[in-house]
PDB file of N, CA and C in Angstrom:
ATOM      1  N   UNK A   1       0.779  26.862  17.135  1.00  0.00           N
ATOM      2  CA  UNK A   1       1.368  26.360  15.910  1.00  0.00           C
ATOM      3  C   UNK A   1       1.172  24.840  15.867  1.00  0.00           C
ATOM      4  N   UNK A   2       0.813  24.263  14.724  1.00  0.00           N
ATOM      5  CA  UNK A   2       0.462  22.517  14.718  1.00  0.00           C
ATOM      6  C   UNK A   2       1.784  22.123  14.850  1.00  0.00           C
ATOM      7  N   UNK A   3       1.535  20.841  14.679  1.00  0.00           N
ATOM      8  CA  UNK A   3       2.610  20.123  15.436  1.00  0.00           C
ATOM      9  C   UNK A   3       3.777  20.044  14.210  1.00  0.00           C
ATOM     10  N   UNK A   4       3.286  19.918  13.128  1.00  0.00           N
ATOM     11  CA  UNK A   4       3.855  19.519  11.831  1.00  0.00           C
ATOM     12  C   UNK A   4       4.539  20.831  11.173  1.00  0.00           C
ATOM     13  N   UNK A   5       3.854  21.616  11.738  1.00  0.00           N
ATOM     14  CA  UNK A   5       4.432  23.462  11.487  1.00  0.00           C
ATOM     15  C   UNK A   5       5.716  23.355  12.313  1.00  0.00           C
ATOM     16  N   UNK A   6       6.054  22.714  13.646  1.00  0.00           N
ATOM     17  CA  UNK A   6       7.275  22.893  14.744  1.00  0.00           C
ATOM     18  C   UNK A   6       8.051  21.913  14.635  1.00  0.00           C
ATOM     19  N   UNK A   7       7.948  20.762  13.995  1.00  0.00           N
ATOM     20  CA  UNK A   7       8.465  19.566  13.419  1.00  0.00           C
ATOM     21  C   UNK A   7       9.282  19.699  12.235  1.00  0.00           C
ATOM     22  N   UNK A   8       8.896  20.430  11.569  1.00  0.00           N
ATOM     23  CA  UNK A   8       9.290  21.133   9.994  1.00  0.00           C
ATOM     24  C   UNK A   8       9.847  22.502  10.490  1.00  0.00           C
ATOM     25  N   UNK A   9      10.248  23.133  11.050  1.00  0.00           N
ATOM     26  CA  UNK A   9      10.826  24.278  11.297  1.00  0.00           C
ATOM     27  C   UNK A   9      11.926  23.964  12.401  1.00  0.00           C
ATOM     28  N   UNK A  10      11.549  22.883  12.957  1.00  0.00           N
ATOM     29  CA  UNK A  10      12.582  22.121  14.147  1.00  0.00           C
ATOM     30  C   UNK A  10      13.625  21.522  13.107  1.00  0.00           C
ATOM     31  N   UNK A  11      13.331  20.539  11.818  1.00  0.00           N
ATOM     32  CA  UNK A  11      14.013  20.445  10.916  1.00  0.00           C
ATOM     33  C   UNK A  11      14.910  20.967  10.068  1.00  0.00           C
ATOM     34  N   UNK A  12      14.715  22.174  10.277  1.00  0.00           N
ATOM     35  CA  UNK A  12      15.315  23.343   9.577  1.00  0.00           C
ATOM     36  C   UNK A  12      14.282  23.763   8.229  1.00  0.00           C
ATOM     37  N   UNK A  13      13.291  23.982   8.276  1.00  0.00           N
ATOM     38  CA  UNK A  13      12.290  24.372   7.064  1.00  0.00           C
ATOM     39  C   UNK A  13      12.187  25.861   7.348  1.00  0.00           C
ATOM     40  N   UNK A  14      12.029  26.633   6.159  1.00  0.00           N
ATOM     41  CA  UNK A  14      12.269  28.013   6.371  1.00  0.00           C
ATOM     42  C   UNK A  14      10.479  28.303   6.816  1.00  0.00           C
ATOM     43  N   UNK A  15      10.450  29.812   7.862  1.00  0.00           N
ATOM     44  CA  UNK A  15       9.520  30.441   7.984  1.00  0.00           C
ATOM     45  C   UNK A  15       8.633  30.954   6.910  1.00  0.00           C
ATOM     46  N   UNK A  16       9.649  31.083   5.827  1.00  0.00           N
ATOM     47  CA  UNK A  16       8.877  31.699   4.336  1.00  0.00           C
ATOM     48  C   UNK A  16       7.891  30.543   4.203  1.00  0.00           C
ATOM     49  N   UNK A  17       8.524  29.364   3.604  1.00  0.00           N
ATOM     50  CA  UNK A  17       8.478  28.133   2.754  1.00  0.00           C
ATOM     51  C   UNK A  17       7.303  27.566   3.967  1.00  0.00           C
ATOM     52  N   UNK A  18       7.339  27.483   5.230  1.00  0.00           N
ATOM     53  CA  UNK A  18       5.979  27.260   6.255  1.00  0.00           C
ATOM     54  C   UNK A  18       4.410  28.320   6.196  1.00  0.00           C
ATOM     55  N   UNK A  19       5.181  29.825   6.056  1.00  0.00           N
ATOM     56  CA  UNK A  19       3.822  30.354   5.855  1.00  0.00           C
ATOM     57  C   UNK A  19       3.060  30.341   4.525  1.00  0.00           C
ATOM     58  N   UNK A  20       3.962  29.716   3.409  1.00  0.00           N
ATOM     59  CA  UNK A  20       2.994  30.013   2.462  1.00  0.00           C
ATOM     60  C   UNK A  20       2.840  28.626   1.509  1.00  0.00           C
ATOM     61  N   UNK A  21       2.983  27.668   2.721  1.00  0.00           N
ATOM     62  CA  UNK A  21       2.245  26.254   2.408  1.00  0.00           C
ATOM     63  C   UNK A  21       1.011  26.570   1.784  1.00  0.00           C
ATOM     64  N   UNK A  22      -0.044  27.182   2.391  1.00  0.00           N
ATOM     65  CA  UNK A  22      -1.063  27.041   2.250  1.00  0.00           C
ATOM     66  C   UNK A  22      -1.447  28.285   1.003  1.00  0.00           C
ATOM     67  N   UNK A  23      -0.519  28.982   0.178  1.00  0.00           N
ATOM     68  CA  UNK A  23      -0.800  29.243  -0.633  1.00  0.00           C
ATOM     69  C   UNK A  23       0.264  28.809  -1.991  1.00  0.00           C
ATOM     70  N   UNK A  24       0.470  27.783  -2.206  1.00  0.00           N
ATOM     71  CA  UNK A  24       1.364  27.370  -2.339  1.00  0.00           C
ATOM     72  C   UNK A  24       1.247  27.267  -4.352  1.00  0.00           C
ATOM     73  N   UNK A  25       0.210  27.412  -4.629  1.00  0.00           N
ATOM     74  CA  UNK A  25      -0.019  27.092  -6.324  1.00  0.00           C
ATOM     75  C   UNK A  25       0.031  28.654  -6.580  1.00  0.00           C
ATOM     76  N   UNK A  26       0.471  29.885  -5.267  1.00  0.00           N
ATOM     77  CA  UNK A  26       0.717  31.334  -6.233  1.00  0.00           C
ATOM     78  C   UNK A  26       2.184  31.501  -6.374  1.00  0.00           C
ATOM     79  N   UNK A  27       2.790  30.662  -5.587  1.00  0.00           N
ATOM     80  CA  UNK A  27       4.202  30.805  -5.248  1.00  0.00           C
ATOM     81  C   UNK A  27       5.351  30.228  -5.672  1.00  0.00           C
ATOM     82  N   UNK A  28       6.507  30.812  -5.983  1.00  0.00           N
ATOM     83  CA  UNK A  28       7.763  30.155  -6.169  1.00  0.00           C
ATOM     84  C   UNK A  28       8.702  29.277  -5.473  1.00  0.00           C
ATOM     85  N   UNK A  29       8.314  29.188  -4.367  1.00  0.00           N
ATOM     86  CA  UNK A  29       9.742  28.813  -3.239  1.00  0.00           C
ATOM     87  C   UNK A  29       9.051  27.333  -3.803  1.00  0.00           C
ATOM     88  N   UNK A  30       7.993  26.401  -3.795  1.00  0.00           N
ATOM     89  CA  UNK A  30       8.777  24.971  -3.582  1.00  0.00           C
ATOM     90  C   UNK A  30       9.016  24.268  -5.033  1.00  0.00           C
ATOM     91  N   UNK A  31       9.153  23.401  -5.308  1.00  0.00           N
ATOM     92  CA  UNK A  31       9.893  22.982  -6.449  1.00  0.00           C
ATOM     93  C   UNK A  31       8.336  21.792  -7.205  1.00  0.00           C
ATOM     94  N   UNK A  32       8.532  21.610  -8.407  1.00  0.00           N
ATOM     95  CA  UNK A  32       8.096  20.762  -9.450  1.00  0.00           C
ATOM     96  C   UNK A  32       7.250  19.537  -8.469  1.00  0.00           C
ATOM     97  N   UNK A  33       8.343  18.738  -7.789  1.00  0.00           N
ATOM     98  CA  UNK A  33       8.108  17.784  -6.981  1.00  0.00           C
ATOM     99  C   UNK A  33       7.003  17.803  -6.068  1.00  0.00           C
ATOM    100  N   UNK A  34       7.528  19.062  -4.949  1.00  0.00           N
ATOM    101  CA  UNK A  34       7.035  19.127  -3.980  1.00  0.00           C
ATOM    102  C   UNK A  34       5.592  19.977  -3.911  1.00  0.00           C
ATOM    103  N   UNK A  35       5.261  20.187  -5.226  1.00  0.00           N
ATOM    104  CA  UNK A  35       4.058  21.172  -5.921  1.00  0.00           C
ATOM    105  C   UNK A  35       3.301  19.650  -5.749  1.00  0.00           C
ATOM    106  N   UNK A  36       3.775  19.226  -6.756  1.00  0.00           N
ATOM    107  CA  UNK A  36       2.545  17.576  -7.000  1.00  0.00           C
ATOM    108  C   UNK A  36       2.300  16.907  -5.878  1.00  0.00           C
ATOM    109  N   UNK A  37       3.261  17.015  -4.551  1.00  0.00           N
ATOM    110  CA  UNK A  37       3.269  16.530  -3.074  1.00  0.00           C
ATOM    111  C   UNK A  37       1.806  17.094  -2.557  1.00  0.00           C
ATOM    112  N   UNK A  38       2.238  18.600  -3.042  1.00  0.00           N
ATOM    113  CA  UNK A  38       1.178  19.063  -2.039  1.00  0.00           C
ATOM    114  C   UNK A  38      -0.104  19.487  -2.593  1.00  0.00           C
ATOM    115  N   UNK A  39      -0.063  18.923  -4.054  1.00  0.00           N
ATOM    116  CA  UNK A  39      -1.236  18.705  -4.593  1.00  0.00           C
ATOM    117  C   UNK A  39      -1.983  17.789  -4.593  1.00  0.00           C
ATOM    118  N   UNK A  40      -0.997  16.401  -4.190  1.00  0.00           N
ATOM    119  CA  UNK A  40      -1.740  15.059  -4.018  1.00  0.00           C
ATOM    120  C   UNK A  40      -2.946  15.444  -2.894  1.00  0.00           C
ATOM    121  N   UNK A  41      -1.529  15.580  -1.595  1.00  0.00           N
ATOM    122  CA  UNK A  41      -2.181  16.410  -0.445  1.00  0.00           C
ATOM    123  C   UNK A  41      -3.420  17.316  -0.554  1.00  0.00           C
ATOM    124  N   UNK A  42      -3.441  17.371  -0.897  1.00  0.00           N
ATOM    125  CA  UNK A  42      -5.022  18.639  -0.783  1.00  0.00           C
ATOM    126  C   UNK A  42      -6.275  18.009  -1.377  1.00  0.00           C
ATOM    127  N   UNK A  43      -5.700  17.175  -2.421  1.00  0.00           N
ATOM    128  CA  UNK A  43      -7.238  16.436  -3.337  1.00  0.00           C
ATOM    129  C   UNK A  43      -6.869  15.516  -1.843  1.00  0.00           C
ATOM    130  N   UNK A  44      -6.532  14.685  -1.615  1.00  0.00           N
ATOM    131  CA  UNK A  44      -6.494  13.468  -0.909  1.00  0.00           C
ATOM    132  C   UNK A  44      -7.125  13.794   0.893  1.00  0.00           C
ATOM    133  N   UNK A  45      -6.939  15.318   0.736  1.00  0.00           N
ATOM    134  CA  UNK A  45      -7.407  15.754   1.979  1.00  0.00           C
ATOM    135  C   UNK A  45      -8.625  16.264   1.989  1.00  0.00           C
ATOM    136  N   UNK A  46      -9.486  16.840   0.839  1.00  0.00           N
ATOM    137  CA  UNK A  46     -10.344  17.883   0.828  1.00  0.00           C
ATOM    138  C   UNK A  46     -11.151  17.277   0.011  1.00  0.00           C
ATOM    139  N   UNK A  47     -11.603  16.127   0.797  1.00  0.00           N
ATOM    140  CA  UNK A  47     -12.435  15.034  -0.016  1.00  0.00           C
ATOM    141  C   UNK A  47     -14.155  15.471  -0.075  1.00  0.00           C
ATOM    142  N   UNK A  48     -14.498  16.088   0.525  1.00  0.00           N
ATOM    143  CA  UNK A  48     -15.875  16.517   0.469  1.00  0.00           C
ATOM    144  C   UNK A  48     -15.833  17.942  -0.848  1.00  0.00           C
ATOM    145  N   UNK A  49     -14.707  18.483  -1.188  1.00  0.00           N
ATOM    146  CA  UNK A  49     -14.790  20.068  -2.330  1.00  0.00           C
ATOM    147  C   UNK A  49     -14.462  18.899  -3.533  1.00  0.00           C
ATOM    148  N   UNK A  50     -14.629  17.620  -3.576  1.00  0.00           N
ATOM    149  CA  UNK A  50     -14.157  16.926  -4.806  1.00  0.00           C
ATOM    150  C   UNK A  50     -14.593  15.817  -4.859  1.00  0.00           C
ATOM    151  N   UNK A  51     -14.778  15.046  -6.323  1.00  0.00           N
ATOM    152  CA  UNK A  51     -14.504  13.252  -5.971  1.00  0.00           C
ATOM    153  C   UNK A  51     -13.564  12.799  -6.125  1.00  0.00           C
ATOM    154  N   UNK A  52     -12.056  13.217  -5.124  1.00  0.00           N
ATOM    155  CA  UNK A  52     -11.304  12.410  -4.731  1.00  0.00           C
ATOM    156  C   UNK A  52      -9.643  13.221  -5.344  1.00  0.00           C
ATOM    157  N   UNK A  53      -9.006  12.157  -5.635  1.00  0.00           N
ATOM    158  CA  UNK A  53      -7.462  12.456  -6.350  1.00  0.00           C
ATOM    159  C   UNK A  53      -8.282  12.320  -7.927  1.00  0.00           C
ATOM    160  N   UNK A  54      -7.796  13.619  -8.988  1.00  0.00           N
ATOM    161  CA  UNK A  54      -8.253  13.108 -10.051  1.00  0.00           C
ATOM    162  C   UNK A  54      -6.718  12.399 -10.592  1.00  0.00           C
ATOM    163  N   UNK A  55      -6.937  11.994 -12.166  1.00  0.00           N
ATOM    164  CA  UNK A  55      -5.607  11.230 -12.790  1.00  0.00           C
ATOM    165  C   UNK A  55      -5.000  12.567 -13.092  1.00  0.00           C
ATOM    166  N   UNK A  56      -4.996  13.278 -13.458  1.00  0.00           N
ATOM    167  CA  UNK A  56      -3.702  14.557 -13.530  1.00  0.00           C
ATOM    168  C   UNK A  56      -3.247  14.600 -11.936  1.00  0.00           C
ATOM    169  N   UNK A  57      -3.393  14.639 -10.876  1.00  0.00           N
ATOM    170  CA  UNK A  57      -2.414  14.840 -10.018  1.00  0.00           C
ATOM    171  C   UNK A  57      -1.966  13.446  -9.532  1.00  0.00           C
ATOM    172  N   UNK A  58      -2.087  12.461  -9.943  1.00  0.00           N
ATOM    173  CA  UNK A  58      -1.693  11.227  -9.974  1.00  0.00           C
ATOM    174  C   UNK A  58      -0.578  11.074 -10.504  1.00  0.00           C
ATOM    175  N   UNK A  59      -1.097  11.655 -12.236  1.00  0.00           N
ATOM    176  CA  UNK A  59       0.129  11.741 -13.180  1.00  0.00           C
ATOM    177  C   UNK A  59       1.220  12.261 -12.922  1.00  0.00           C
ATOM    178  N   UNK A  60       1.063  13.931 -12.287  1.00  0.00           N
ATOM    179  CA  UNK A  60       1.747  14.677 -11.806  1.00  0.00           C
ATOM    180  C   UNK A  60       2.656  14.235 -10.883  1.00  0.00           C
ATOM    181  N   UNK A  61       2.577  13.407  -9.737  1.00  0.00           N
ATOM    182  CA  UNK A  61       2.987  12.721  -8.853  1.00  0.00           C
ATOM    183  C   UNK A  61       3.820  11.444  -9.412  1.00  0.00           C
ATOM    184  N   UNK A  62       3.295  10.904 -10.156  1.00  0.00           N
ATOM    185  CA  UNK A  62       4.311   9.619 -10.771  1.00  0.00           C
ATOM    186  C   UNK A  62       5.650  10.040 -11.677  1.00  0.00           C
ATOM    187  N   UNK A  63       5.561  11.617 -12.029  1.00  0.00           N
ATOM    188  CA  UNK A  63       7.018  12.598 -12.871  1.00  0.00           C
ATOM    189  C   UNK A  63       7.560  12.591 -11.856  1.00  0.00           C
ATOM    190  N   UNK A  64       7.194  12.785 -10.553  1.00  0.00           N
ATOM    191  CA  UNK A  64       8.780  12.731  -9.657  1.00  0.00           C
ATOM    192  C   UNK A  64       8.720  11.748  -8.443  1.00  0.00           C
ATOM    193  N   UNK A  65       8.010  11.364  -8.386  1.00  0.00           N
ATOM    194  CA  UNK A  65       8.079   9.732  -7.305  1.00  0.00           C
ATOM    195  C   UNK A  65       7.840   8.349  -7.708  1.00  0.00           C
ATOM    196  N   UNK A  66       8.968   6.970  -7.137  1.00  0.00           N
ATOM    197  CA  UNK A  66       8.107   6.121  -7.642  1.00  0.00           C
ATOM    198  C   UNK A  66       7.600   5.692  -6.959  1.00  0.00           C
ATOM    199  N   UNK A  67       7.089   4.080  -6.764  1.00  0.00           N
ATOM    200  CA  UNK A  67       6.187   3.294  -6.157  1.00  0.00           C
ATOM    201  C   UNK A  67       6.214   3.774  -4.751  1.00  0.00           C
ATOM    202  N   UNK A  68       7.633   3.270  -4.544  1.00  0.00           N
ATOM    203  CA  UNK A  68       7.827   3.596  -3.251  1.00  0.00           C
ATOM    204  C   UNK A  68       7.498   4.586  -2.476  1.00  0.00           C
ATOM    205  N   UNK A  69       8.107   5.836  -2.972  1.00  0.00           N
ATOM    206  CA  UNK A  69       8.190   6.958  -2.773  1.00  0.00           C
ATOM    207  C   UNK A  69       6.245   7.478  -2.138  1.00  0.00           C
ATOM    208  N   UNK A  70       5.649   7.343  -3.186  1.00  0.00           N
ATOM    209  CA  UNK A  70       4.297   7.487  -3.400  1.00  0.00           C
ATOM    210  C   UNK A  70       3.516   6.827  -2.319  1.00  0.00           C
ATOM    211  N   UNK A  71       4.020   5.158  -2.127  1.00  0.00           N
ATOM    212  CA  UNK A  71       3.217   5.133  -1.014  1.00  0.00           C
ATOM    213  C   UNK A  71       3.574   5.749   0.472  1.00  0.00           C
ATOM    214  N   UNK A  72       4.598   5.640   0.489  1.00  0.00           N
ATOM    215  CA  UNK A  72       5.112   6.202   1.909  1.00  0.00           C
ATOM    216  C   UNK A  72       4.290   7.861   1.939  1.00  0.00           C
ATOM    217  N   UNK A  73       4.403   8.594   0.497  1.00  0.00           N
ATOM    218  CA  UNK A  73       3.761   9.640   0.723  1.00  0.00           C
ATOM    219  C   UNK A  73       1.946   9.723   0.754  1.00  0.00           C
ATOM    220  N   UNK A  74       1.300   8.927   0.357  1.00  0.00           N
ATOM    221  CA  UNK A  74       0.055   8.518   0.394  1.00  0.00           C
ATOM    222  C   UNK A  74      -0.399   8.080   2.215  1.00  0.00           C
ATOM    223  N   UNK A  75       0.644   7.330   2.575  1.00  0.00           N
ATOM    224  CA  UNK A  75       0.167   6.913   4.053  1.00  0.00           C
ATOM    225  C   UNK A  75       0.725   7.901   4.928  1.00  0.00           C
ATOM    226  N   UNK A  76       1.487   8.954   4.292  1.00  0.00           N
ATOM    227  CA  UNK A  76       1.788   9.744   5.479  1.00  0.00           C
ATOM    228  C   UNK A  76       0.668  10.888   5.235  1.00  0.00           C
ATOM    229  N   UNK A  77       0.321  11.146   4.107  1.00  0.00           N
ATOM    230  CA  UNK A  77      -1.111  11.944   4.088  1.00  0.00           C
ATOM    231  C   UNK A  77      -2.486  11.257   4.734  1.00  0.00           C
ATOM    232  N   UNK A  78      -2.640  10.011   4.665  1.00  0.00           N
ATOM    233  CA  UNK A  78      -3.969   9.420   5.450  1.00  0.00           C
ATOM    234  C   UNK A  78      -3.296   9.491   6.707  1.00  0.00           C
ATOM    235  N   UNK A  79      -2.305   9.463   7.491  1.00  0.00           N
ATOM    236  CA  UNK A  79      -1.954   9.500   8.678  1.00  0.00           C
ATOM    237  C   UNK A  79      -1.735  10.709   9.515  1.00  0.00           C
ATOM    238  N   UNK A  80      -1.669  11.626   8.926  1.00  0.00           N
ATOM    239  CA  UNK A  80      -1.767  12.915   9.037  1.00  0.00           C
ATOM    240  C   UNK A  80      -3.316  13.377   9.267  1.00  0.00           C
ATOM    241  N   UNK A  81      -3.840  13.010   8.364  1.00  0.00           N
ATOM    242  CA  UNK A  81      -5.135  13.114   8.550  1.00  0.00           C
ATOM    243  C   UNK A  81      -5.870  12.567   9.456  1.00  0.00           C
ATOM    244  N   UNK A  82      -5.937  11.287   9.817  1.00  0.00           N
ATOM    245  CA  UNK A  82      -6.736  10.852  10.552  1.00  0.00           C
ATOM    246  C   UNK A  82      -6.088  10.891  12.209  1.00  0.00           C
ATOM    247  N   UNK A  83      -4.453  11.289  12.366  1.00  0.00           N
ATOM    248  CA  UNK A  83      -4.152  12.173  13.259  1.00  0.00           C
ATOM    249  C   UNK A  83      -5.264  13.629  14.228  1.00  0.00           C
ATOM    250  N   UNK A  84      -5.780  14.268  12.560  1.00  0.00           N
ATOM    251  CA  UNK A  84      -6.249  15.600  12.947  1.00  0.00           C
ATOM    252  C   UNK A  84      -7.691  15.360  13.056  1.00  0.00           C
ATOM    253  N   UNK A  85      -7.843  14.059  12.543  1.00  0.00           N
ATOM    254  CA  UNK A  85      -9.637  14.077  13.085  1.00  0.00           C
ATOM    255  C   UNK A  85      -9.960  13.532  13.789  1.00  0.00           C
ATOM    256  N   UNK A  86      -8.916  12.719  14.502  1.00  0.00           N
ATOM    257  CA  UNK A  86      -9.212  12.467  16.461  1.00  0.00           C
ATOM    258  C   UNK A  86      -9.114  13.550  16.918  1.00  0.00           C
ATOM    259  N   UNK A  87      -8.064  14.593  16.943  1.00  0.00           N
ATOM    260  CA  UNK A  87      -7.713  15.557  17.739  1.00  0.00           C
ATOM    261  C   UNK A  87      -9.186  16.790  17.469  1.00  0.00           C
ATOM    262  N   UNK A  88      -9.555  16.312  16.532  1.00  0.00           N
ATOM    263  CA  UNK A  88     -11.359  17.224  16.220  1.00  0.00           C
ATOM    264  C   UNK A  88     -12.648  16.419  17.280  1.00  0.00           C
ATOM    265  N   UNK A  89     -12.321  15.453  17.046  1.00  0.00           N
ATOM    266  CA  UNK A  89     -13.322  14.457  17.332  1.00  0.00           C
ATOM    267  C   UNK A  89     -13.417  14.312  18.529  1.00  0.00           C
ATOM    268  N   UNK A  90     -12.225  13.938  19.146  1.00  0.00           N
ATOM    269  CA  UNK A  90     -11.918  14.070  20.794  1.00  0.00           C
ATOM    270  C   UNK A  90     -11.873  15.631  21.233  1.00  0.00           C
ATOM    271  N   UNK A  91     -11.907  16.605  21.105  1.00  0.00           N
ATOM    272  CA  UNK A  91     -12.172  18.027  21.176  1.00  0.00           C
ATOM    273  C   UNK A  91     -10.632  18.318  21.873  1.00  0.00           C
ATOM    274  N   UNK A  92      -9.526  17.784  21.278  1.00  0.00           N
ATOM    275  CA  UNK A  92      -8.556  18.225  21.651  1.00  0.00           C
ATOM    276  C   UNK A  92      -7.758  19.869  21.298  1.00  0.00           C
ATOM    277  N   UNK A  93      -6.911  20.474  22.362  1.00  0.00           N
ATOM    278  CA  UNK A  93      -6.590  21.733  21.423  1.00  0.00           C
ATOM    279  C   UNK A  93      -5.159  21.560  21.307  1.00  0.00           C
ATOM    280  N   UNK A  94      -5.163  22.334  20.308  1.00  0.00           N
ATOM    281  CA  UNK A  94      -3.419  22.757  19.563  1.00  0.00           C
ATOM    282  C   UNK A  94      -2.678  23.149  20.294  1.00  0.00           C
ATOM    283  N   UNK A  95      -1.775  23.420  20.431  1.00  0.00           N
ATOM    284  CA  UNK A  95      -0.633  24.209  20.374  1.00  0.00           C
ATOM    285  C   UNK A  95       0.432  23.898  21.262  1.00  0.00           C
ATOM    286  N   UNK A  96       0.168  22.831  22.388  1.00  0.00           N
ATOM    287  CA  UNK A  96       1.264  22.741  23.632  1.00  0.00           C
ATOM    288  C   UNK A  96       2.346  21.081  22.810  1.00  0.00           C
ATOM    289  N   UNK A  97       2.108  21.017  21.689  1.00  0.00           N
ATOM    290  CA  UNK A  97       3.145  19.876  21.475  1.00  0.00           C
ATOM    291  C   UNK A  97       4.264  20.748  21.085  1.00  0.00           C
ATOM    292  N   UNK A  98       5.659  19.742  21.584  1.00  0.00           N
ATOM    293  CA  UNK A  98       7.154  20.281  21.245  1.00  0.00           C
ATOM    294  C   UNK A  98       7.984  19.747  20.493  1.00  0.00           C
ATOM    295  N   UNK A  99       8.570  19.772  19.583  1.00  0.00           N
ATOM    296  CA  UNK A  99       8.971  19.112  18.555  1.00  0.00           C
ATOM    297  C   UNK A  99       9.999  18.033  19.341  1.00  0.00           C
ATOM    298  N   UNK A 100       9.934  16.599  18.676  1.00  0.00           N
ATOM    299  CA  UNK A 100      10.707  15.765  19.281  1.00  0.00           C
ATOM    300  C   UNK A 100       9.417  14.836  20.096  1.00  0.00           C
ATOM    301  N   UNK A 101       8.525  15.332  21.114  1.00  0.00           N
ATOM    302  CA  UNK A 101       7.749  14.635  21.547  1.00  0.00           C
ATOM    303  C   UNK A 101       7.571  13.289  21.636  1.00  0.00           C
ATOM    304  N   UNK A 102       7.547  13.349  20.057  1.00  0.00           N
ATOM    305  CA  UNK A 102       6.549  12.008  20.268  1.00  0.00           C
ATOM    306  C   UNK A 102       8.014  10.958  19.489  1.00  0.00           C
ATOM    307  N   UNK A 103       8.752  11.441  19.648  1.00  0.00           N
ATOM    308  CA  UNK A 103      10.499  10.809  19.003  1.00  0.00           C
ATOM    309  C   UNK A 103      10.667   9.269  19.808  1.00  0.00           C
ATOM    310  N   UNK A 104      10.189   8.875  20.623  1.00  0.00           N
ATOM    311  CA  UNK A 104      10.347   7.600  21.369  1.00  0.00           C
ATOM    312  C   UNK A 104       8.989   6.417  21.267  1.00  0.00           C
ATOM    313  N   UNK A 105       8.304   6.973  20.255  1.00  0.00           N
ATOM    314  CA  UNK A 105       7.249   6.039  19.545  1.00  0.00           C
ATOM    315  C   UNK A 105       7.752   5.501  18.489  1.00  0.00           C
TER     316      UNK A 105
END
């Protein structure tokens, strides 16, 4: 399980609401907000199936976050990311992190 899957369920995030992240534009459980979150997320991640964030999920994103909000969520998506492409790059494997870990950084 990634680290962010045991981090978010260590949090109290439901098992439902974790497995169906990744199908998440068929589904009901997350809300208005957290739709445009994880829509930023996906253009901002899946930069080679696109050119880039278009302005509708920009837009989408500025109805429920502001400045603030947005960047903190923008750098926690490039940080996330470039998290997972050392751990590619360096040929690291998954699964032995424990939630809390890395809590003293």
């Amino acid at each position: 399980m990634p680290r962010h899957v045991k981090e978010a369920a260590h949090a109290g995030e439901t098992a439902v609401r974790l497995s169906l992240v990744a199908a998440w534009r068929e589904t009901t459980v997350f809300t208005e907000a957290e739709r445009a979150a994880l829509e930023l997320t996906e253009q901002g991640t899946r930069l080679a199936d696109s050119s880039g964030v278009t302005d509708d999920a920009w837009a989408n994103a500025n109805k429920h976050y502001d400045e603030e909000q947005l960047l903190g969520l923008v750098s926690l998506i490039a940080l996330i990311n470039a998290f997972n492409r050392l751990m590619v790059i360096t040929k690291q494997a998954g699964g032995d992190y424990q939630p809390g870990q890395l809590a003293h950084l």
